[in-house]
Each structure stands twice: as structure tokens, then as C-alpha cells.
Protein backbone atom coordinates (compact mmCIF):
# COMPACT_ATOMS: atom_id res chain seq x y z
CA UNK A 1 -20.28 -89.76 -46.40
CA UNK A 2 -17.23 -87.68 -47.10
CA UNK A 3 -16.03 -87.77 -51.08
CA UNK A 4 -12.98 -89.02 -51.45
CA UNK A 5 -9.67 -86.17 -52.53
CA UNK A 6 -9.80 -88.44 -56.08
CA UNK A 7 -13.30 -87.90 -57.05
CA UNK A 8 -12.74 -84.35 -57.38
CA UNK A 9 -13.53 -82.50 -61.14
CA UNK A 10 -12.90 -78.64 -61.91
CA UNK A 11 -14.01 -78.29 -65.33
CA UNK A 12 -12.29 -75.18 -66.72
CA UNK A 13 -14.62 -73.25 -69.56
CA UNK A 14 -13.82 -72.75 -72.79
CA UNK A 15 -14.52 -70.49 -75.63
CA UNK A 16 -15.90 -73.38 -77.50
CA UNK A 17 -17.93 -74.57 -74.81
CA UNK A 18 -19.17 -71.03 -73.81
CA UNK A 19 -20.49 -71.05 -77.56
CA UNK A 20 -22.09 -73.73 -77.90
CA UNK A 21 -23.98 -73.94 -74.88
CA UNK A 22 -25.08 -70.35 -75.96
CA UNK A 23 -26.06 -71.62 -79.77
CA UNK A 24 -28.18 -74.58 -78.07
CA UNK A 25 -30.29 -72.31 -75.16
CA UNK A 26 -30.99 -70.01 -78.31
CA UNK A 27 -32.71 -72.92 -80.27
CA UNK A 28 -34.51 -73.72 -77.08
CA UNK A 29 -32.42 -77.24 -77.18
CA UNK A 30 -31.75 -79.48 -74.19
CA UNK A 31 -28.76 -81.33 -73.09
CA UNK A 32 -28.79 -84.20 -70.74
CA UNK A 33 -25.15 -82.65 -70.16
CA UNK A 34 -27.13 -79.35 -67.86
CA UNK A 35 -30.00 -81.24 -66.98
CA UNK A 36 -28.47 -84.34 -65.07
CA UNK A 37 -25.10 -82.25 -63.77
CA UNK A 38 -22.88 -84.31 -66.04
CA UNK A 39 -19.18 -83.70 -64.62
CA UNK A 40 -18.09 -84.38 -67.84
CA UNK A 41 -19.40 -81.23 -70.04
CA UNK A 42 -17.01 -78.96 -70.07
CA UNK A 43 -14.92 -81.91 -71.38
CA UNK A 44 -17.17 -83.15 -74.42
CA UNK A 45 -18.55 -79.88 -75.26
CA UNK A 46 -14.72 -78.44 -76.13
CA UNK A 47 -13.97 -82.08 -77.72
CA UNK A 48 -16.75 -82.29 -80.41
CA UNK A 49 -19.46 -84.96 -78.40
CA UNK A 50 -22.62 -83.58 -76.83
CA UNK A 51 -25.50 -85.40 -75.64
CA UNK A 52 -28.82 -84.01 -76.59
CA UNK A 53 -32.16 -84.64 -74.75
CA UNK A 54 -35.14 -84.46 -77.08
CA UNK A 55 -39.08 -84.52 -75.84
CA UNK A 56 -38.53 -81.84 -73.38
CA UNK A 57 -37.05 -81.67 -70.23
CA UNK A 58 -39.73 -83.16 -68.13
CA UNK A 59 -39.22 -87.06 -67.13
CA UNK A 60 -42.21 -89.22 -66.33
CA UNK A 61 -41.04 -91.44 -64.68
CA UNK A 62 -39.39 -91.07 -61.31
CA UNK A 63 -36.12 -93.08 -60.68
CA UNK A 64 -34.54 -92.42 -57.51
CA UNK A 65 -31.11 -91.39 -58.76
CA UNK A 66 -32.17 -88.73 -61.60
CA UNK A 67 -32.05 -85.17 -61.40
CA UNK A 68 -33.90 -84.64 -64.49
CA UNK A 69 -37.39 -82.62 -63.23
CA UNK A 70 -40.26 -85.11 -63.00
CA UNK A 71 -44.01 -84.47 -63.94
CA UNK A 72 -46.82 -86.71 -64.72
CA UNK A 73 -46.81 -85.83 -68.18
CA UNK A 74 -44.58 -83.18 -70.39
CA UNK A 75 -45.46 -80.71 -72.96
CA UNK A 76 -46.43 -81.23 -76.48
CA UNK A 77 -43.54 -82.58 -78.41
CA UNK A 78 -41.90 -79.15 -80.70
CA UNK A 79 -42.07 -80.88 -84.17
CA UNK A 80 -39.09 -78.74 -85.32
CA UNK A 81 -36.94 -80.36 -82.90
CA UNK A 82 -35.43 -82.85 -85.44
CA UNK A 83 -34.64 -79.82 -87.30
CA UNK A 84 -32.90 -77.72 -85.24
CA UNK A 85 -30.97 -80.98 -83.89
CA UNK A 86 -29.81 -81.21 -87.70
CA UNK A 87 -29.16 -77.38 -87.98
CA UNK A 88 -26.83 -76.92 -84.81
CA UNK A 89 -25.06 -80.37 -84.78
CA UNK A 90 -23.87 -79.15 -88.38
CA UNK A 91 -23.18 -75.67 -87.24
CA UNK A 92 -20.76 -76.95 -85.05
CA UNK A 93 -19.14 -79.75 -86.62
CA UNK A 94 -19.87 -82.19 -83.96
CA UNK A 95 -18.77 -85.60 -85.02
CA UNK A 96 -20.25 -88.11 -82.13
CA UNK A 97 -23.40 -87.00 -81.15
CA UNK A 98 -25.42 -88.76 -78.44
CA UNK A 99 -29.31 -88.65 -78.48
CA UNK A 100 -30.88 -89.25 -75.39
CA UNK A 101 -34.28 -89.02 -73.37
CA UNK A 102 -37.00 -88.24 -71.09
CA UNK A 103 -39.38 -91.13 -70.79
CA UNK A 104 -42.51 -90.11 -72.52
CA UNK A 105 -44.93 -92.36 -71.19
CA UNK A 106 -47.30 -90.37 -71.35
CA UNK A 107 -47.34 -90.22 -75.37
CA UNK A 108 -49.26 -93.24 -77.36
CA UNK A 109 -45.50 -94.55 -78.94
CA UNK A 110 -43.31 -93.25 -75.91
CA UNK A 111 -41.88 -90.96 -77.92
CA UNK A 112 -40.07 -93.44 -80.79
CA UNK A 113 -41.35 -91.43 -83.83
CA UNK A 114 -39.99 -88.10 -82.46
CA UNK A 115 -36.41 -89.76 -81.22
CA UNK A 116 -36.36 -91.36 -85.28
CA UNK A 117 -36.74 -88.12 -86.70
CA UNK A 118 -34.35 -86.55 -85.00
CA UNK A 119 -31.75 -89.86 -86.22
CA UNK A 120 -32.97 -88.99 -89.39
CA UNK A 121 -32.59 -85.43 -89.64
CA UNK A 122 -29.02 -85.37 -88.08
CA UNK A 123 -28.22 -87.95 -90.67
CA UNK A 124 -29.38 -85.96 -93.46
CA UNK A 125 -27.64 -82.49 -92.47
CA UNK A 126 -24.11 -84.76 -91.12
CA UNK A 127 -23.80 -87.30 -93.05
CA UNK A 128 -20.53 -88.68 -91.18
CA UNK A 129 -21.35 -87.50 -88.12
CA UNK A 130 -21.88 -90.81 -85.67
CA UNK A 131 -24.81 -91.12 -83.86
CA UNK A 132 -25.41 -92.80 -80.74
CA UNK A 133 -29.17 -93.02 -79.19
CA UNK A 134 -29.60 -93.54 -75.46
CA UNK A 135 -33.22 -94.37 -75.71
CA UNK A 136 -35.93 -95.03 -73.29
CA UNK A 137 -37.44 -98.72 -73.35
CA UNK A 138 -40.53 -98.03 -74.41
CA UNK A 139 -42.25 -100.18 -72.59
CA UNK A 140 -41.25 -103.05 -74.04
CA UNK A 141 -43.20 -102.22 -77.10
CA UNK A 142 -41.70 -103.81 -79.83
CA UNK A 143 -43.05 -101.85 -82.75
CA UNK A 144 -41.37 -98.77 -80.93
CA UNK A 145 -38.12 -100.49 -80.67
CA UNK A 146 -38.38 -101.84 -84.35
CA UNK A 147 -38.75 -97.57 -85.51
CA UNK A 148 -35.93 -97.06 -83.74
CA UNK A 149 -33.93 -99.33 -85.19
CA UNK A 150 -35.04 -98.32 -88.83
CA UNK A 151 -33.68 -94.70 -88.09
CA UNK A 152 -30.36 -96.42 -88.27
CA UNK A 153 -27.89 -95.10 -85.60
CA UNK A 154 -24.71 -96.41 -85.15
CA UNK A 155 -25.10 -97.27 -81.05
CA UNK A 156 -28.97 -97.74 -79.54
CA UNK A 157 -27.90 -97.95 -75.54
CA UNK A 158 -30.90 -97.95 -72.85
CA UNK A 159 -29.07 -98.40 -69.58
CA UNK A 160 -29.25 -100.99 -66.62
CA UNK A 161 -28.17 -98.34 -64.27
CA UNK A 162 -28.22 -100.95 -61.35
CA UNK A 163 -28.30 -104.88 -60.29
CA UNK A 164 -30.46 -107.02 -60.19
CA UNK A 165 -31.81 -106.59 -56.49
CA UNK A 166 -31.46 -102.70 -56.17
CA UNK A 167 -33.31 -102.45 -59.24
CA UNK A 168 -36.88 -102.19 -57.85
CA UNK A 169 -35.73 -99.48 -55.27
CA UNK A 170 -33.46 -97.09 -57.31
CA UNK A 171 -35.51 -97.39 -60.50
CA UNK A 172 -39.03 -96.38 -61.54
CA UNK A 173 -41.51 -99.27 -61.09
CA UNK A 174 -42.27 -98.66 -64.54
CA UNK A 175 -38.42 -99.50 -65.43
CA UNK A 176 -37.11 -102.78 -64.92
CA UNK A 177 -33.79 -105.27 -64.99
CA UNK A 178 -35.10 -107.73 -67.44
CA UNK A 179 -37.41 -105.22 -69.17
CA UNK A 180 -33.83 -103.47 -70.08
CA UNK A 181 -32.38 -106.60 -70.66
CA UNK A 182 -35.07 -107.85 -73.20
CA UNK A 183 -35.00 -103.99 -74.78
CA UNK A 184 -31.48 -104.47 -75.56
CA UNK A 185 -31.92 -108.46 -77.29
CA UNK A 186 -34.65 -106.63 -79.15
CA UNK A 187 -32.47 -104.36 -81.00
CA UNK A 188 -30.21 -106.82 -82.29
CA UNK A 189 -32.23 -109.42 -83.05
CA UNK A 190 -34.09 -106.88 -85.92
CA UNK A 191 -30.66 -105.41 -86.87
CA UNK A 192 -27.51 -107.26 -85.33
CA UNK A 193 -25.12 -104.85 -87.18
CA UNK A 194 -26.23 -102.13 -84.87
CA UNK A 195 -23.54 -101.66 -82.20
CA UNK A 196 -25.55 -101.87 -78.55
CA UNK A 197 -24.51 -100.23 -75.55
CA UNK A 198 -25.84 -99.95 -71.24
CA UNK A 199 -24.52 -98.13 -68.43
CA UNK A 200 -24.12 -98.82 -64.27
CA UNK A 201 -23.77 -96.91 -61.74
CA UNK A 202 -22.02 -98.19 -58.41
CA UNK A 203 -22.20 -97.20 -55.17
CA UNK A 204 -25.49 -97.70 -54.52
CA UNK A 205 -24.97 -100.67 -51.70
CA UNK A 206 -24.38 -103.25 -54.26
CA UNK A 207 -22.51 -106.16 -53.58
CA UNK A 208 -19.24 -107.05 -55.87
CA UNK A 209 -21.18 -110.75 -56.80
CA UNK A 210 -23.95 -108.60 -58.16
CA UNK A 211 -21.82 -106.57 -60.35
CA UNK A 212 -20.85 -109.23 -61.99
CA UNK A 213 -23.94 -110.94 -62.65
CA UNK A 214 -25.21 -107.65 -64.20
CA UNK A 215 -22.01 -108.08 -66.32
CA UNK A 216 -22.91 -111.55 -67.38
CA UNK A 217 -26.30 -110.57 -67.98
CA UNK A 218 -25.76 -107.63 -70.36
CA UNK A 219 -23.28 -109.71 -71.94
CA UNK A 220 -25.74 -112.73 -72.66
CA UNK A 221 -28.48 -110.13 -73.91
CA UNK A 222 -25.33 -109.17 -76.96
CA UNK A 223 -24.47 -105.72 -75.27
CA UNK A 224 -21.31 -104.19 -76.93
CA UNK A 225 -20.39 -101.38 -74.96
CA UNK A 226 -20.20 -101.03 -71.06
CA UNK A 227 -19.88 -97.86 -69.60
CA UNK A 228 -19.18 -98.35 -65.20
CA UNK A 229 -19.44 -95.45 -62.76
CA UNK A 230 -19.56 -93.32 -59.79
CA UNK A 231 -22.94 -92.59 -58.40
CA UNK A 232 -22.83 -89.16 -57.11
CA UNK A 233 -25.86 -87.98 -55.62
CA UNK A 234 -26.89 -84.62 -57.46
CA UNK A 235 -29.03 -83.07 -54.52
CA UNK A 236 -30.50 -84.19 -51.08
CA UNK A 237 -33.77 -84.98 -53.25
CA UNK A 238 -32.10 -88.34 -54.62
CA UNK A 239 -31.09 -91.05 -53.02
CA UNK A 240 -27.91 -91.09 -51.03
CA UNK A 241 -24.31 -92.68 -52.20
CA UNK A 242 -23.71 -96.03 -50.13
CA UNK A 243 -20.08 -96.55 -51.67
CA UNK A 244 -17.24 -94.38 -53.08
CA UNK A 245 -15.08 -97.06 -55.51
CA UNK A 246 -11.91 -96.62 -55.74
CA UNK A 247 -10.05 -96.21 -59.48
CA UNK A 248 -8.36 -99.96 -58.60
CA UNK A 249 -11.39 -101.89 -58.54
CA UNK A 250 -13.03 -99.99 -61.56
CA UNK A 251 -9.66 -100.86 -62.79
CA UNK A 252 -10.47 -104.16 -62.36
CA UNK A 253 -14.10 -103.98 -63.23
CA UNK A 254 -12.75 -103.25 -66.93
CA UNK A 255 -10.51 -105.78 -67.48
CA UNK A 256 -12.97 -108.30 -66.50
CA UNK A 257 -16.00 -106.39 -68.59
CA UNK A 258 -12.80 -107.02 -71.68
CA UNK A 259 -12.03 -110.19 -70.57
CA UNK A 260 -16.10 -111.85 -71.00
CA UNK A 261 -16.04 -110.18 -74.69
CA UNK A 262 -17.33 -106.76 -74.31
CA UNK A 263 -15.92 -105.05 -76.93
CA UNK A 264 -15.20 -102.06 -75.03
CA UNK A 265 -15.35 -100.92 -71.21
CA UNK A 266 -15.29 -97.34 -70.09
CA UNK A 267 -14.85 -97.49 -66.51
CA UNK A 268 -13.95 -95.20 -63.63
CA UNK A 269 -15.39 -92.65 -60.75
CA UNK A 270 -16.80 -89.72 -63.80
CA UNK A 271 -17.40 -92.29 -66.34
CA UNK A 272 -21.28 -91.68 -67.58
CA UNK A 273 -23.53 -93.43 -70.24
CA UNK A 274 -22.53 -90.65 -72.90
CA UNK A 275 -18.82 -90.27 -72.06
CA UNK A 276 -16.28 -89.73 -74.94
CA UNK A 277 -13.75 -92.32 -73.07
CA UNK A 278 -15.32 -94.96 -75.68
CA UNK A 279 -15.97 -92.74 -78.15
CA UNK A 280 -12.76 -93.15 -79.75
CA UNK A 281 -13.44 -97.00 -80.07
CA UNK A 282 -16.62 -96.78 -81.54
CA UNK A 283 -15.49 -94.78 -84.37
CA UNK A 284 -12.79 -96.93 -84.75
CA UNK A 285 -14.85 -99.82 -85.25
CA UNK A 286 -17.57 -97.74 -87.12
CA UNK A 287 -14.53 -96.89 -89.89
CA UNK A 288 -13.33 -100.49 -89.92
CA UNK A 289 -17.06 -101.94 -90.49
CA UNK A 290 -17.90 -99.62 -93.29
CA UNK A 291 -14.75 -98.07 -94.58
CA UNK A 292 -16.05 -94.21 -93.71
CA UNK A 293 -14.10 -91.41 -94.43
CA UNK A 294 -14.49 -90.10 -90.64
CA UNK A 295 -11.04 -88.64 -89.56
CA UNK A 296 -8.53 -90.82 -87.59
CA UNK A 297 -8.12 -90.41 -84.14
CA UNK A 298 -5.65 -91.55 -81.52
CA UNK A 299 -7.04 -94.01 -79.46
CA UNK A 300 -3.66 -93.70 -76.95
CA UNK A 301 -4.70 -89.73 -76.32
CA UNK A 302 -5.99 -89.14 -72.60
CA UNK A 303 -9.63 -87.91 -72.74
CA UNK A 304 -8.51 -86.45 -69.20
């Protein structure tokens, strides 16, 4: 399928970016930004937001749409991560932070202790610094999810990435609709103050009925934040793109995300979980709900 002359990107590099993507290969970091081809990193990366992946850079799990390498199980854990998360985030003034994932099933808790230091730590090294945790589901496991939560970020997301019916195909077998659905009830029924957020992709050979009952559902499960995309396939390993929406109806797919009381809706053809296009919101809200001393920003300023 050709890609349309609108879904085109040319990041252009910049001094800022060229250092900090230096600074985090030094520590031996990872960014979900390299690993999964975000479009968007040249863009966050100069602006202040990166998204960090913590457990390594091996996935167990092996959803059909991920780039991220996949192995049966990843290597031990580096217990200074937390750390060194704390170290650069604060070497860089970075003031939205997004922590994010491989699934570590292959580790007793999934890999919830390690992703709740690493809250911790930034916390303690930037204290205004917002943090945002796109987390695995754990399983289900609600002890896991109940650690997370203690570790107190501002956002817990854990994404829905398709509808209902495509689910079983694009997603591990291990990952599932309701399984994300109850993941996401979980966290605010132990801590309702916690802002929630999920992510999906279209494009994928979903139908327009579908996309809305994913809508409804994330909205009945107390989701927040809705970030709508693009699919674009990274290689010819994953699976291929069905669809390319136009900006109208992801135009439209906003407004009515708005309209059924999600608080915010970041939607459009390079829109990802982590984007900053909502970033500006949440620390909006974050400054209203606790009267922080994070700076001001202007929520009419193109991200773009």
C-alpha cells in the first residue's frame, strides 16, 4: 500500500538531541524512542520529554506490530538502572518523563519492583519533574499493579493498542482486551487520584463501529487520556498496514474521544502512546490538582 504525501516526517537533528542520545548510550540506557522507530524523537528529545525503556531491551512477548527484539526471556535486570534513570533525567532537566517497558514475563513480579524503583529514584533526584509510566499488565497480578501504584506517578497508561476483535491476532496471546481493560480499573480503584492513560493504533483493518466501542470501553474502565494513531509498519517482519486514516477522521475521532468525557485526546497519523501533544495538558492539570511550582506552558503552541 502506497503512504499517503501527508504521512510524511523529516525529523531534523539537533544539538540537544545529538547530546542526549549520546549521554543515554553512555549509561547503557534504553529508549523506547530508538527501539520502536518512534517518528516523534527528534521532536521530544529537543523539547524536554523522553521515553525511557527499563528491564532491557528484550520483549517477551511477541505482538505482531512491535519492533522491539523478542526473546524468550531477557537478561538479568542492572539494579543501578533506577539510578542512572535519576542521574541523567536530572542532568538534563527533563520535565515529563515517560517510563515504559518490555514485558518481563519471565521474572517472578513481571518486573513491578524494578519499574517502582526507577518512579522512585527519578522522584527523588527531580522532584518536579512529571512522571508518566507506560507499564506492562502484569498479568493481571494485582499485587504488581498495587506496587506500582505506591511508586506514585502522575499517569500509569498500559495501552489497548487495538479493538476488540483484532485483539487476539495483532497482540500476544499472553496480552488481552479485557485483561488491559481490567489493568487500567485496577489502578484507580487503589488510587483514583492517579491520572490513567491507553493508546490505539488504526489501520489495522478495523472497522469505524469498533473504534468506538474501544472508546466506550476505555472510557467505562475511568481512562483519562487517549492517545489515537497511525499504524506504520516498522519492517516486513510485522504485520502489514490495512488502512492509511486521513487527519479528518482522526479529526473527528478526537472530538468524539472529548465529547464522551475523556479529558484529553491526542489524535492524528504520528500520534504515539508517549507523545508530548498531551503533555501540555497533563501538566496543566497536574499544577491545577496540586498547586506545583512546574513552569507554565502554552497550551495554544504547535508541538509540530
Amino acid at each position: 500500500m502506497t503512504k499517503p504525501e501527508w504521512l510524511t516526517i523529516k525529523p531534523a537533528s539537533t544539538e540537544r538531541y545529538a547530546e542526549i542520545k549520546e549521554s543515554i548510550r553512555s549509561e547503557g540506557l534504553h529508549t523506547v524512542c530508538v527501539e520502536a522507530h518512534c517518528p516523534n524523537i527528534t521532536e521530544c528529545w529537543s523539547g524536554g520529554t523522553a521515553t525511557f525503556m527499563v528491564l532491557g531491551d528484550v520483549c517477551t512477548r511477541g505482538c505482531r506490530f512491535c519492533a522491539v527484539a523478542k526473546k524468550a526471556s531477557g537478561n538479568e535486570p542492572d539494579k543501578n538502572e533506577p539510578e542512572k534513570l535519576g542521574r541523567i533525567i536530572k542532568l538534563w532537566g527533563l520535565d515529563y518523563v515517560v517510563i515504559t517497558s518490555v514485558c518481563r514475563d519471565d521474572l517472578k513480579d513481571h518486573g513491578a519492583e524494578h519499574i517502582s524503583r526507577c518512579v522512585e529514584e527519578i522522584r527523588k533526584e527531580n522532584p518536579d519533574t512529571i512522571i508518566e509510566v507506560l507499564s506492562p499488565d502484569f498479568r493481571g497480578d494485582y499485587e504488581c499493579i498495587e506496587r506500582l501504584v505506591s511508586s506514585r506517578p502522575d499517569v500509569i497508561g498500559n495501552n489497548i493498542e487495538t479493538v476488540k476483535r483484532l485483539s487476539p491476532f495483532v497482540r500476544d496471546r499472553r496480552a488481552d482486551y479485557m485483561q488491559t481493560l481490567e489493568f487500567l480499573k485496577g489502578i484507580k480503584k487503589i488510587n483514583p487520584e492517579i491520572y490513567t492513560k491507553s493508546a490505539i493504533m488504526l489501520g489495522m483493518g478495523e472497522s469505524p463501529g469498533e473504534v468506538i466501542e474501544a472508546f466506550n470501553d476505555l472510557r467505562n474502565a475511568g481512562v483519562d487520556f487517549l492517545a489515537v494513531g497511525q499504524y506504520l509498519r516498522p519492517s516486513l517482519t510485522q504485520i502489514e498496514v490495512k488502512e492509511y486514516v486521513s487527519p479528518e477522521r482522526f479529526a473527528e475521532l478526537k472530538k468524539f474521544g472529548e465529547g464522551i468525557g475523556f479529558e484529553y485526546v491526542a489524535s492524528g497519523p504520528f500520534v504515539r502512546s508517549s507523545y508530548r501533544a498531551g503533555e501540555f495538558f497533563v501538566k496543566r492539570a497536574l499544577d491545577q490538582k496540586r498547586g506545583s511550582d512546574h513552569k507554565s506552558f502554552d497550551l495554544a503552541s504547535p508541538t509540530r
